[in-house]
C-alpha atoms as a PDB file:
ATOM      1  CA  UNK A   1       4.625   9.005  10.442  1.00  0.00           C
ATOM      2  CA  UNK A   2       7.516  10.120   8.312  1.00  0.00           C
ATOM      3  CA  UNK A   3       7.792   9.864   4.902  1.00  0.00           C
ATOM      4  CA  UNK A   4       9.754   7.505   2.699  1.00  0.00           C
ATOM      5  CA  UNK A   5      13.006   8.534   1.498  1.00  0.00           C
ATOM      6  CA  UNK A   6      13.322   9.644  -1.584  1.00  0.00           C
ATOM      7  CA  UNK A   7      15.476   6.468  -2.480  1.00  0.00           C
ATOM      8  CA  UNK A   8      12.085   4.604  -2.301  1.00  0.00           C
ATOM      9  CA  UNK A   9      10.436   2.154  -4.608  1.00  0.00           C
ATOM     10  CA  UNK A  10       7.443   4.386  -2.926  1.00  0.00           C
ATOM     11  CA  UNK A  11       8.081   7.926  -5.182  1.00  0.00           C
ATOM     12  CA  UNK A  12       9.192   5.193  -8.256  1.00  0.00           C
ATOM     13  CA  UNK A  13       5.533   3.901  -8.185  1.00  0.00           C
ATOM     14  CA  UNK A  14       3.754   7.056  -7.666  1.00  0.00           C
ATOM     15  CA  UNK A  15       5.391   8.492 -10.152  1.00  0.00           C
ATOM     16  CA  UNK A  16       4.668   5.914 -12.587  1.00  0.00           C
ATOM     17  CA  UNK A  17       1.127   6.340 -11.453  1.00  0.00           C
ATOM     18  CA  UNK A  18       1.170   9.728 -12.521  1.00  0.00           C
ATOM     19  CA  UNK A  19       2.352   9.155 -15.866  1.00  0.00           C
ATOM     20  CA  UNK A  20       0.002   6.413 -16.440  1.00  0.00           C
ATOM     21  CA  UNK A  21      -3.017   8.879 -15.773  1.00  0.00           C
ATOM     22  CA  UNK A  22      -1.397  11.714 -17.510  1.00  0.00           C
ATOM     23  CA  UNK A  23      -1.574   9.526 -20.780  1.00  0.00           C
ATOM     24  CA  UNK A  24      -5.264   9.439 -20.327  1.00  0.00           C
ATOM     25  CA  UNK A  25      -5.781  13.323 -20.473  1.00  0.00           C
ATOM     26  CA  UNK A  26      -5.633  15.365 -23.146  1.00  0.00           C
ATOM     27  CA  UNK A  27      -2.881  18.022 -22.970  1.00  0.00           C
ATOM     28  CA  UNK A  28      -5.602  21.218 -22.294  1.00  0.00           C
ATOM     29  CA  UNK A  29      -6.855  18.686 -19.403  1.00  0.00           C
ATOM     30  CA  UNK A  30      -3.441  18.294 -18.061  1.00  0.00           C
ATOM     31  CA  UNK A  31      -2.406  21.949 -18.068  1.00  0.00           C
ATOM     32  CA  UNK A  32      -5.460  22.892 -16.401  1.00  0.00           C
ATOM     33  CA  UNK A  33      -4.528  20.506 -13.552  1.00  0.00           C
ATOM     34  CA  UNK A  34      -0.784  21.440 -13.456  1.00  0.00           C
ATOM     35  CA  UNK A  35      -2.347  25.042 -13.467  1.00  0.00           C
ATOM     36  CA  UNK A  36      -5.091  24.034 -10.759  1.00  0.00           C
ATOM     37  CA  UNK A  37      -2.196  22.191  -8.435  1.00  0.00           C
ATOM     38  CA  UNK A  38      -0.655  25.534  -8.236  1.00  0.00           C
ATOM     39  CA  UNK A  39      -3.819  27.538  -6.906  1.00  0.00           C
ATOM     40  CA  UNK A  40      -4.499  24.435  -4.504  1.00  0.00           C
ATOM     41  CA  UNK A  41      -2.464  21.355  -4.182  1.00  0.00           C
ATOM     42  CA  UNK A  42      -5.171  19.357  -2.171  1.00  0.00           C
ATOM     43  CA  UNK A  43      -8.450  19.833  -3.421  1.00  0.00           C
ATOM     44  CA  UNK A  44     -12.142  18.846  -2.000  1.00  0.00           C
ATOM     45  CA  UNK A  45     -13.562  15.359  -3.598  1.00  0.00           C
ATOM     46  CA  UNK A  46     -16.417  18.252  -5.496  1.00  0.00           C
ATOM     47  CA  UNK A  47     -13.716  19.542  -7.557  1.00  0.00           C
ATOM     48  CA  UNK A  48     -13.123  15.673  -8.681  1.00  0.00           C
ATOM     49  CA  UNK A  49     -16.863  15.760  -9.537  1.00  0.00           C
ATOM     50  CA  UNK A  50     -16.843  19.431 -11.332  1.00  0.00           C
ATOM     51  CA  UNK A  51     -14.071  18.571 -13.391  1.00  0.00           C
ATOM     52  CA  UNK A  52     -15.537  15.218 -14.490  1.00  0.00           C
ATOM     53  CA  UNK A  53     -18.595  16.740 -15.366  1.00  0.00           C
ATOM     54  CA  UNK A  54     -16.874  20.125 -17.172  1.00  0.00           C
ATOM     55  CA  UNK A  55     -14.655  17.104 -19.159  1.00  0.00           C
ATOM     56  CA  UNK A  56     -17.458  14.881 -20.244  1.00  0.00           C
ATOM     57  CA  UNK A  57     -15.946  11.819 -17.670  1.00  0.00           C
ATOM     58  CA  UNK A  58     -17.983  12.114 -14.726  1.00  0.00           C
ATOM     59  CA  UNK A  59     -17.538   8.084 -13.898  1.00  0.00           C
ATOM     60  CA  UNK A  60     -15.829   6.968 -10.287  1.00  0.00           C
ATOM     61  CA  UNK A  61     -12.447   5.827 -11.984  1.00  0.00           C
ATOM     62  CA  UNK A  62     -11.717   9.252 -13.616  1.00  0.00           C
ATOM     63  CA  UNK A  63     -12.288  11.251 -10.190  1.00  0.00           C
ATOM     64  CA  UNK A  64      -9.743   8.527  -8.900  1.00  0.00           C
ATOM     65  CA  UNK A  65      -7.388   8.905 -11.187  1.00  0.00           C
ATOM     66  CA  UNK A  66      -7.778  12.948 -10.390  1.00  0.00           C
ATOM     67  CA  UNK A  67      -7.161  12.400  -6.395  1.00  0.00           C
ATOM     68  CA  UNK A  68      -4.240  10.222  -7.139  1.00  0.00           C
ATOM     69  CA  UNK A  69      -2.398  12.524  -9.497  1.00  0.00           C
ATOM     70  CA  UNK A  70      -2.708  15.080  -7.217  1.00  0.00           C
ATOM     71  CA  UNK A  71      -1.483  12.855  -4.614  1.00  0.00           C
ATOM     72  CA  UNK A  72       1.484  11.978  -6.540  1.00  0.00           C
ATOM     73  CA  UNK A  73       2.177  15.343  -7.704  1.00  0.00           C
ATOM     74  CA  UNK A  74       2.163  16.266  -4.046  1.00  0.00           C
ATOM     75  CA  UNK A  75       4.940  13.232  -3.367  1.00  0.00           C
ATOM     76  CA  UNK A  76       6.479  14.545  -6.074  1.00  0.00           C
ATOM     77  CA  UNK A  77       7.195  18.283  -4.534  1.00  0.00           C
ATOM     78  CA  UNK A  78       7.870  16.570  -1.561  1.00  0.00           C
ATOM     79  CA  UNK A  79      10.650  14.361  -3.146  1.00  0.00           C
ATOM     80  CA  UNK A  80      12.065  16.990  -4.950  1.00  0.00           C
ATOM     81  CA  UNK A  81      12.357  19.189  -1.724  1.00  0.00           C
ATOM     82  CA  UNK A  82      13.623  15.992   0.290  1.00  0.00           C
ATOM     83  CA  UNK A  83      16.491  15.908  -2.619  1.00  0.00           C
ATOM     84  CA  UNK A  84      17.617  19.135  -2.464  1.00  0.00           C
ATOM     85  CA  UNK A  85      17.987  18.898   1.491  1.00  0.00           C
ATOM     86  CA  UNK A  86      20.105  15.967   1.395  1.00  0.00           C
ATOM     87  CA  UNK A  87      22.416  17.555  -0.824  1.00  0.00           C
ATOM     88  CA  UNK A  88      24.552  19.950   1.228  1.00  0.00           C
ATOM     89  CA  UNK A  89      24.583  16.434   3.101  1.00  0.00           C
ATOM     90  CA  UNK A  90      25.999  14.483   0.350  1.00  0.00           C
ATOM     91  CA  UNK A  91      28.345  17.128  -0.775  1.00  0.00           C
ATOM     92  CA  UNK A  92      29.877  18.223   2.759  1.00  0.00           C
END
């Protein structure tokens, strides 16, 4: 299945996703992830768990909100490699 383009409503709405969950986290919490993403941009449901526990928000919404900014920080990557493949398109 390929993915949308990055003209889609799709990378709009994750991305507003993100920002939405970002808002919840403190800014330590939120570097730690950015730092985490680059070690492993997928990681196991446990680490969901650990870092709920390690943050004091070990409930089933917060390790949600974890999976789906990853997630959208992998459509992000994703979007912003789409981009700059479509350009030498565009320009030529």
């Amino acid at each position: 299945m390929a993915l949308p383009t990055f003209s889609s409503p799709f990378y709009l709405r994750c991305a507003a996703s993100r920002t939405k969950i970002e808002l919840k986290l403190t800014s330590a919490q939120l570097e730690y992830l950015h730092q985490y993403y680059t070690i492993d941009q997928s990681p196991a449901e446990e680490v969901f768990y650990e870092l709920g526990q390690q943050w004091k928000k070990d409930d089933f919404k917060f390790r949600l909100d974890l999976e789906q900014w990853f997630f959208c920080r992998r459509m992000a990557d994703w979007e912003e490699r789409e981009r700059c493949q479509a350009m030498p398109r565009i320009a030529g």
